[in-house]
C-alpha atoms as a PDB file:
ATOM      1  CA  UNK A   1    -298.514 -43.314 121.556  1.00  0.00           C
ATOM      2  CA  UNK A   2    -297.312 -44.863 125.012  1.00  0.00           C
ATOM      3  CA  UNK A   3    -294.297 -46.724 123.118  1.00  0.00           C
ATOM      4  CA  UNK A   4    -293.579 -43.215 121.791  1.00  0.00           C
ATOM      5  CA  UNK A   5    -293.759 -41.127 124.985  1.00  0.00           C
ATOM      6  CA  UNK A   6    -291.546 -44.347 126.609  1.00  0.00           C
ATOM      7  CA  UNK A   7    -288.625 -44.376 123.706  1.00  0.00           C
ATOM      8  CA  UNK A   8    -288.239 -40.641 123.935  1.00  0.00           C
ATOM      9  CA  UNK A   9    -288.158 -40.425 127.554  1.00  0.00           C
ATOM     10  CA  UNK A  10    -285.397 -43.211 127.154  1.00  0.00           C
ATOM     11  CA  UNK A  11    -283.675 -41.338 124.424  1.00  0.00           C
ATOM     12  CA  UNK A  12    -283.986 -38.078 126.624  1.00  0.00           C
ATOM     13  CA  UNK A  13    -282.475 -39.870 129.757  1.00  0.00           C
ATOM     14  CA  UNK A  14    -279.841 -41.287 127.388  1.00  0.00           C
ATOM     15  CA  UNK A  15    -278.813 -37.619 126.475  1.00  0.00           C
ATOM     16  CA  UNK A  16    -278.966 -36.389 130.260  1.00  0.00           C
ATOM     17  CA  UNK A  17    -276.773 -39.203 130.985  1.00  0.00           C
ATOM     18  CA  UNK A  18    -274.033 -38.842 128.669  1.00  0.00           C
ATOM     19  CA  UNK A  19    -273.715 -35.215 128.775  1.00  0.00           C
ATOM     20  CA  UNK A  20    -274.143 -34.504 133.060  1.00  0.00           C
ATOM     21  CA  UNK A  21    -270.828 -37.424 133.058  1.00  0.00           C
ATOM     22  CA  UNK A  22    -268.641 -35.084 130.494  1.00  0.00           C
ATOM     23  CA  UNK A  23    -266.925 -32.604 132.802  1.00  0.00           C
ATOM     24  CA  UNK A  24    -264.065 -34.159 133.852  1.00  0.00           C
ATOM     25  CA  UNK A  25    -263.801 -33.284 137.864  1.00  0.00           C
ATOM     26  CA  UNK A  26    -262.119 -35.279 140.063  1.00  0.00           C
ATOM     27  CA  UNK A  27    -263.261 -38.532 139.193  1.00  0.00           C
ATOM     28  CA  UNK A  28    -262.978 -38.526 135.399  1.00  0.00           C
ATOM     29  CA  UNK A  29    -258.937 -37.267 136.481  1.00  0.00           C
ATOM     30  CA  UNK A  30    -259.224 -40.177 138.633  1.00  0.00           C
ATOM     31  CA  UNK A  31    -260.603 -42.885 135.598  1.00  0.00           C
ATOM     32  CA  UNK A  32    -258.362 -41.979 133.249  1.00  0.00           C
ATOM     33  CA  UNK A  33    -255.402 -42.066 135.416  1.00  0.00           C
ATOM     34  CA  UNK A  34    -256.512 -45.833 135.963  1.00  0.00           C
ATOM     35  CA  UNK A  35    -257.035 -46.459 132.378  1.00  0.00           C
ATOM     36  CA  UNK A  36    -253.912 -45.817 132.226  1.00  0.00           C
ATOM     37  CA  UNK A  37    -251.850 -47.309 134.558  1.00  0.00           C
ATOM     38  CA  UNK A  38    -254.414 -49.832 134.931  1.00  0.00           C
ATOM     39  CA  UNK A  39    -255.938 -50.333 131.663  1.00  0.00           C
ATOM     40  CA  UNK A  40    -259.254 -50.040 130.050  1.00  0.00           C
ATOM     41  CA  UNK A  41    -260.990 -52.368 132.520  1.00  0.00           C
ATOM     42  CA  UNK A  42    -259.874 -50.563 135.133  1.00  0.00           C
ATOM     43  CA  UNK A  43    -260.993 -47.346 133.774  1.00  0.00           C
ATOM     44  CA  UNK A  44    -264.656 -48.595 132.376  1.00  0.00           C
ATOM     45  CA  UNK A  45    -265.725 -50.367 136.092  1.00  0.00           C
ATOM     46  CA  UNK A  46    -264.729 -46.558 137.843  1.00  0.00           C
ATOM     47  CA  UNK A  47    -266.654 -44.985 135.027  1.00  0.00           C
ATOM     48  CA  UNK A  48    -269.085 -47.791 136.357  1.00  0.00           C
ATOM     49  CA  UNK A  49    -269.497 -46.597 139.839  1.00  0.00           C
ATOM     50  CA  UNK A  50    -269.793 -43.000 138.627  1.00  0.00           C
ATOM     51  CA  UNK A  51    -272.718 -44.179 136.464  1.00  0.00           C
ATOM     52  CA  UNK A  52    -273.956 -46.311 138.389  1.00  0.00           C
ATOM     53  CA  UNK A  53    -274.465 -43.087 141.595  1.00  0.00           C
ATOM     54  CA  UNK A  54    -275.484 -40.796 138.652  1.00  0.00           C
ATOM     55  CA  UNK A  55    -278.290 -43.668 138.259  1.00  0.00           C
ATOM     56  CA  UNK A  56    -279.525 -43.778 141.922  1.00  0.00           C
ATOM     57  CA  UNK A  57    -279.364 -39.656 141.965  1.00  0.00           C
ATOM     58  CA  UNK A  58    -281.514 -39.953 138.865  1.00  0.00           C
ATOM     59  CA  UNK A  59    -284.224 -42.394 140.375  1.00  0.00           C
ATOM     60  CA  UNK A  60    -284.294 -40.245 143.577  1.00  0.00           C
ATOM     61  CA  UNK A  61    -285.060 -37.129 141.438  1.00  0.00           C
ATOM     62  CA  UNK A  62    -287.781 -38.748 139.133  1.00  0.00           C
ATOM     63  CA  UNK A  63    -289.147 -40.547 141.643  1.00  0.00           C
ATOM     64  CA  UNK A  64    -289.120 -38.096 144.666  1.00  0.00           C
ATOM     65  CA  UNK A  65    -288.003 -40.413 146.806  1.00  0.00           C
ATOM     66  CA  UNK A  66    -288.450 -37.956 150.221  1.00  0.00           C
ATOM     67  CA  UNK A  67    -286.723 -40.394 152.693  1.00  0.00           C
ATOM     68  CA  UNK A  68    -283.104 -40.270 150.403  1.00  0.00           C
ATOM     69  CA  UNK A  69    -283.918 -36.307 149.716  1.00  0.00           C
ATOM     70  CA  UNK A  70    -284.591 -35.498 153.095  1.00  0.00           C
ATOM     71  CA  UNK A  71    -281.332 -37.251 154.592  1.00  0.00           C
ATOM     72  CA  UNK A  72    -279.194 -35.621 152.066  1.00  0.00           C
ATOM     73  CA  UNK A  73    -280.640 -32.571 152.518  1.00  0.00           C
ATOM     74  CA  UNK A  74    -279.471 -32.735 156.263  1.00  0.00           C
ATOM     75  CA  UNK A  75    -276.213 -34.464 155.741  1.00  0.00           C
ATOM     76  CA  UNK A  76    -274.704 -32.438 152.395  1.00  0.00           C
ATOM     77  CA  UNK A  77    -271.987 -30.446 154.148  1.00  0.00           C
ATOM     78  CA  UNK A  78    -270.527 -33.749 156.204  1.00  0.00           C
ATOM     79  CA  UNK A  79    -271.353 -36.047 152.752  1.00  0.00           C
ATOM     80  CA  UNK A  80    -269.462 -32.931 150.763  1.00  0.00           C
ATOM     81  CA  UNK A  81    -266.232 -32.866 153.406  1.00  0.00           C
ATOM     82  CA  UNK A  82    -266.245 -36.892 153.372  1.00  0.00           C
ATOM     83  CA  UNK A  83    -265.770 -36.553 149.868  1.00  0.00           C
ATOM     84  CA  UNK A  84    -263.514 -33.470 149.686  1.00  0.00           C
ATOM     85  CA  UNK A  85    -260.753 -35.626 151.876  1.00  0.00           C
ATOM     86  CA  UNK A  86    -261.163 -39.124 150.527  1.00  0.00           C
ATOM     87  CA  UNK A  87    -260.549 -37.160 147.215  1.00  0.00           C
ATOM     88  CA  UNK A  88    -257.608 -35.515 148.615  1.00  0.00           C
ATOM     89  CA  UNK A  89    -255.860 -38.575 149.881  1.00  0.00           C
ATOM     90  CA  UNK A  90    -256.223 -40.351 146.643  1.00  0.00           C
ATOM     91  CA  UNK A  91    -254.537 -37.437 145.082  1.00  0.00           C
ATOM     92  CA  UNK A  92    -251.449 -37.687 147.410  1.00  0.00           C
ATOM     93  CA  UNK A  93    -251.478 -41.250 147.448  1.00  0.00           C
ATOM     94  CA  UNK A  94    -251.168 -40.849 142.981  1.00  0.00           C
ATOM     95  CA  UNK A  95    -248.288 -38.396 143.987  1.00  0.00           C
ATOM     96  CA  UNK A  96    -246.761 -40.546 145.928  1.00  0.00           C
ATOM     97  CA  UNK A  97    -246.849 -43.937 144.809  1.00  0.00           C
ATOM     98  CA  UNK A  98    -245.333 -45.547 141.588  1.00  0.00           C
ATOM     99  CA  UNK A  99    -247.294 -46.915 138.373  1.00  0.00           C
ATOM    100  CA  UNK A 100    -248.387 -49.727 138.398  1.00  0.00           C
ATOM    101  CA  UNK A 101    -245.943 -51.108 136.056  1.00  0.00           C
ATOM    102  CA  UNK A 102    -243.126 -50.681 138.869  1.00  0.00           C
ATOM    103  CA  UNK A 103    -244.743 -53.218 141.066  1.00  0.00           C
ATOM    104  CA  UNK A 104    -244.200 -56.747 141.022  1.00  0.00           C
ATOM    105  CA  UNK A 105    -247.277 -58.471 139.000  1.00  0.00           C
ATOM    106  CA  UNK A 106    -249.950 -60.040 141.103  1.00  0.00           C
ATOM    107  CA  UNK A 107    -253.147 -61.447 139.991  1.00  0.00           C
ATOM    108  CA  UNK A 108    -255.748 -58.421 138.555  1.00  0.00           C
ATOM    109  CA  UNK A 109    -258.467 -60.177 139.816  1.00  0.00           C
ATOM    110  CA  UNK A 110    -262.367 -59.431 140.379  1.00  0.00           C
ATOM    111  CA  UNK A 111    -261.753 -58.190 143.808  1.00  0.00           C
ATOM    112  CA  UNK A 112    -259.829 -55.378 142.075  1.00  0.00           C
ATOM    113  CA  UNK A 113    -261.757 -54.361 140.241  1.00  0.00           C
ATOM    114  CA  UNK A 114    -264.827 -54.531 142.510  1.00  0.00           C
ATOM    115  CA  UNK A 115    -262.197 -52.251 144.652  1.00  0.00           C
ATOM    116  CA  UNK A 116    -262.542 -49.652 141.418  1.00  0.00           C
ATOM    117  CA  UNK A 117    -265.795 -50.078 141.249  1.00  0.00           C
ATOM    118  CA  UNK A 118    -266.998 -49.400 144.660  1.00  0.00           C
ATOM    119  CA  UNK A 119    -264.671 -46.498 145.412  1.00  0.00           C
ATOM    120  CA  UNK A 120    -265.497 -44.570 142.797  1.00  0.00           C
ATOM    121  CA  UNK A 121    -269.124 -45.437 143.231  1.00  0.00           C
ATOM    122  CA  UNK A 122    -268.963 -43.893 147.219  1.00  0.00           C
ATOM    123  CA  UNK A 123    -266.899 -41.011 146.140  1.00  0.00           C
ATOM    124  CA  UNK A 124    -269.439 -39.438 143.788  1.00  0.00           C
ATOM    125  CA  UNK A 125    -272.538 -40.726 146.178  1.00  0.00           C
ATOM    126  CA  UNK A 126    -270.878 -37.830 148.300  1.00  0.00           C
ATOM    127  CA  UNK A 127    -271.210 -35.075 146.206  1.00  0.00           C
ATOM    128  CA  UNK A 128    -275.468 -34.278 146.279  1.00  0.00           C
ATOM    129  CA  UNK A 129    -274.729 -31.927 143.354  1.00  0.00           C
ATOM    130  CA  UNK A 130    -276.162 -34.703 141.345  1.00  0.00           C
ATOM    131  CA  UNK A 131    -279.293 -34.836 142.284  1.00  0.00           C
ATOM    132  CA  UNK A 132    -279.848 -31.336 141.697  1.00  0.00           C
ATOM    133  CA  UNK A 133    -278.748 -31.723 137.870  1.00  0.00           C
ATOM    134  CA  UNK A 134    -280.889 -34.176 137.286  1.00  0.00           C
ATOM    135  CA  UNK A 135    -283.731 -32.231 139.376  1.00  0.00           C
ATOM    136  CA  UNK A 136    -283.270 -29.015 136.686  1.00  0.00           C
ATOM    137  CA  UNK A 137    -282.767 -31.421 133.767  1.00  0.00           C
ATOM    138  CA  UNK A 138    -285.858 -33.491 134.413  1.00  0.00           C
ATOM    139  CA  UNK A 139    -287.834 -30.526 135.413  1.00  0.00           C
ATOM    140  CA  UNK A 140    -286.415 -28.765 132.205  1.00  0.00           C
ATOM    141  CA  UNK A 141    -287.927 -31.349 129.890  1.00  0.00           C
ATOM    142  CA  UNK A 142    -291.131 -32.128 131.869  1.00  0.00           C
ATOM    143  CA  UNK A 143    -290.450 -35.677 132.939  1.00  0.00           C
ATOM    144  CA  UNK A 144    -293.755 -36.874 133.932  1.00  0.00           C
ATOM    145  CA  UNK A 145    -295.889 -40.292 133.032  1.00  0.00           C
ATOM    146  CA  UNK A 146    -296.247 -43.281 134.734  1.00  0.00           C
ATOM    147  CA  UNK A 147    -294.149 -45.073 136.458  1.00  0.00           C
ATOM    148  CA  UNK A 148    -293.265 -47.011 133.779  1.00  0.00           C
ATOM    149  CA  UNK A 149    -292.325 -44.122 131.610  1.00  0.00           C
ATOM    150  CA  UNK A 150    -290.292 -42.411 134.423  1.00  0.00           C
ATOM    151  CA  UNK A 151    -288.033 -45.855 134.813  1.00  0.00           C
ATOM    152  CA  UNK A 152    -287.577 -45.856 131.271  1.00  0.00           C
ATOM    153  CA  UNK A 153    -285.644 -42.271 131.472  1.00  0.00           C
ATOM    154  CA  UNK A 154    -283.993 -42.774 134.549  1.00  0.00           C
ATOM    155  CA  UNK A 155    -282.386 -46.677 132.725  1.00  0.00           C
ATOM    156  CA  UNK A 156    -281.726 -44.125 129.617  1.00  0.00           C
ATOM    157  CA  UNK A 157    -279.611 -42.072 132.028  1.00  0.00           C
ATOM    158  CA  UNK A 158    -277.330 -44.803 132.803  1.00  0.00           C
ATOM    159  CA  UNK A 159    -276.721 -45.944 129.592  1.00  0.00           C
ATOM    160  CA  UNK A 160    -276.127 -42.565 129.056  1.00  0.00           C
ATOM    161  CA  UNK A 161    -273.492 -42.561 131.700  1.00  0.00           C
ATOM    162  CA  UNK A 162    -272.109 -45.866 131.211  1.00  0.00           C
ATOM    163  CA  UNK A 163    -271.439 -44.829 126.987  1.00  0.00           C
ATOM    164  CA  UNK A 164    -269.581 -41.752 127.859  1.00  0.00           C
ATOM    165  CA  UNK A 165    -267.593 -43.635 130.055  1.00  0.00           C
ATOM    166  CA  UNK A 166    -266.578 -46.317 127.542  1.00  0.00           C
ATOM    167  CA  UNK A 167    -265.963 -43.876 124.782  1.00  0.00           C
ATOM    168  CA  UNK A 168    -263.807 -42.391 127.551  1.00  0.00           C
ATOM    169  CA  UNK A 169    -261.486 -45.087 128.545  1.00  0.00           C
ATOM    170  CA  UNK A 170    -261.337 -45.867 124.837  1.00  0.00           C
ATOM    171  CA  UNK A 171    -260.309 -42.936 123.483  1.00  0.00           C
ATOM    172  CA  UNK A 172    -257.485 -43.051 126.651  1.00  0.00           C
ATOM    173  CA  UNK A 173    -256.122 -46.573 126.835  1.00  0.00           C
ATOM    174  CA  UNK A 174    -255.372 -45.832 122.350  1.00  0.00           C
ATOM    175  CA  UNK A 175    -252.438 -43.761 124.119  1.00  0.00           C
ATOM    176  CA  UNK A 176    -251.495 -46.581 126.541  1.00  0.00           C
ATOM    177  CA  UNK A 177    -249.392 -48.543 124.400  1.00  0.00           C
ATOM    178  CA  UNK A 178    -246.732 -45.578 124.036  1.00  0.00           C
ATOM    179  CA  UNK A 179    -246.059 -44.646 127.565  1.00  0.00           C
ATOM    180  CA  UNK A 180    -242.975 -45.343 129.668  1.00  0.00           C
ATOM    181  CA  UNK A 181    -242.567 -45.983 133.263  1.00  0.00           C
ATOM    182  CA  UNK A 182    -241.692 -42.825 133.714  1.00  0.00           C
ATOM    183  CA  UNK A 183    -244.471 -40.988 131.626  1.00  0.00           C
ATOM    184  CA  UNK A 184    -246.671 -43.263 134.068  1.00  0.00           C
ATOM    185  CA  UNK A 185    -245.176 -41.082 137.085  1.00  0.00           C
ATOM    186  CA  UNK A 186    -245.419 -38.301 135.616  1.00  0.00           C
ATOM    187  CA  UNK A 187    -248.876 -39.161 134.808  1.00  0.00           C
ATOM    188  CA  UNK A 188    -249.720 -40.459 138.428  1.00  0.00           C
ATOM    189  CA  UNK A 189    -248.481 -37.008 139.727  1.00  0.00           C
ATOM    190  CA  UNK A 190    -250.026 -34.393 137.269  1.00  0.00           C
ATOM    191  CA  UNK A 191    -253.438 -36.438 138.052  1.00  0.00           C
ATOM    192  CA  UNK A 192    -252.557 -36.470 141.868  1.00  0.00           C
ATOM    193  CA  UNK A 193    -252.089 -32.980 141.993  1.00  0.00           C
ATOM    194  CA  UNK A 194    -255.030 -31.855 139.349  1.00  0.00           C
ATOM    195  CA  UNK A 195    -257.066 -34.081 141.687  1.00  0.00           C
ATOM    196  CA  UNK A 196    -256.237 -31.907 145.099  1.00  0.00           C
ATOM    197  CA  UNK A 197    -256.807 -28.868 142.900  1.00  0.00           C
ATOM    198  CA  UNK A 198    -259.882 -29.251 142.043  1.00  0.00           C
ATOM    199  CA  UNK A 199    -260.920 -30.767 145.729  1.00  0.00           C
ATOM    200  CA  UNK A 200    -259.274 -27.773 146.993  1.00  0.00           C
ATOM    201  CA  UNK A 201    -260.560 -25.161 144.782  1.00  0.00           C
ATOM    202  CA  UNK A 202    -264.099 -26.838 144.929  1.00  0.00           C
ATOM    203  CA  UNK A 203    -263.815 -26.267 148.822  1.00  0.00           C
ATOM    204  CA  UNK A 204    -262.549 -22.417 148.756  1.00  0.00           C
ATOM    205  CA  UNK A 205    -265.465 -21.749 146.473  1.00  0.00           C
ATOM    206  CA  UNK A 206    -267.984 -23.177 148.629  1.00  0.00           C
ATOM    207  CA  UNK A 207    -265.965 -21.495 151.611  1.00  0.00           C
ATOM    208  CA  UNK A 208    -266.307 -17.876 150.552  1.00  0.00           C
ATOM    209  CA  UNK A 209    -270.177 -18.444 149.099  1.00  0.00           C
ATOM    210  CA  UNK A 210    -271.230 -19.236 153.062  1.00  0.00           C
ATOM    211  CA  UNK A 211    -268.807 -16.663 154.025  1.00  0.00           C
ATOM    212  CA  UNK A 212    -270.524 -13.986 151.744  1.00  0.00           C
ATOM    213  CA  UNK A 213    -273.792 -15.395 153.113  1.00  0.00           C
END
């Protein structure tokens, strides 16, 4: 009965995971730009990072971890506006720059995509959104158990995560082969700009909710 109550906690995680990494906000804009001026590599490790803060969120939440709560708790707005214009800087730096293909060829080397991996990783630590998903979610299928049975489902979330992400950059880098350099600029742009829309609308939103409060 304990392997039970473990594999379905894993499978439930699994489920969480997959389907709290679907919406495509800024960052999934911002991985499948890379897949494709980039590649699939490229795309996967960002999917990586965004799993991989989905993950921590996760353990936080089934674990209570009241340190981590408490300081985002008191740090959301400043985490939130961090975000907001890291986001926004990537998405004029996409408007402005050329694909990849325009540059000379250097070496795509680990440190790159460490680079990938880590920024995307920081850039959805900032939004604390997270944690209250997986707060309702967990609370909406009454995660308890042991330890044991609590690390299963929070491991299930990032598999979760990390198999949307591949299906992701899989289904995107299929197109790869047929763009241009100048479909990649267009590309680059229309992500730049959807990228600063959403920051920006995201920001309005929460602007006229503490207003009306």
């Amino acid at each position: 009965m304990e392997v039970v109550s473990v594999v379905r906690l894993w499978v439930e995680g699994l489920m969480i995971g997959f389907v709290a990494s679907i919406p495509l906000g800024p960052i999934g804009v911002l991985c499948i730009q890379r897949t494709l001026s980039k590649g699939r590599m490229s795309g996967f490790v960002s999917g990586a990072g965004a799993a991989t803060s989905d993950f921590l969120y996760a353990v936080v939440a089934a674990f209570s971890v009241s340190i981590v709560t408490d300081f985002i708790n008191e740090h959301q707005r400043l985490l939130e506006i961090v975000g907001a214009v890291v986001l926004i800087c990537l998405g004029v730096n996409m408007l402005m720059a050329k694909p990849a293909k325009f540059r000379r060829r250097n070496n795509r080397t680990n440190i790159n995509l460490w680079q990938d991996y880590v920024s995307t990783l920081f850039l959805t630590l900032s939004n604390p959104m997270a944690l209250i998903v997986f707060l309702a979610a967990f609370s909406l299928i009454g995660a308890s158990g042991s330890r044991a049975q609590q690390a299963m489902m929070v491991c299930g979330v990032l598999m979760g995560a990390l198999c949307w992400w591949l299906c992701l950059t899989l289904m995107v880098g299929l197109f790869r082969h047929k763009l241009t350099i100048r479909r990649l600029l267009y590309i680059n742009r229309i992500a730049g700009a959807v990228i600063i829309v959403l920051v920006l609308s995201t920001v309005i939103i929460e602007f006229a909710r503490i207003v009306a409060a």
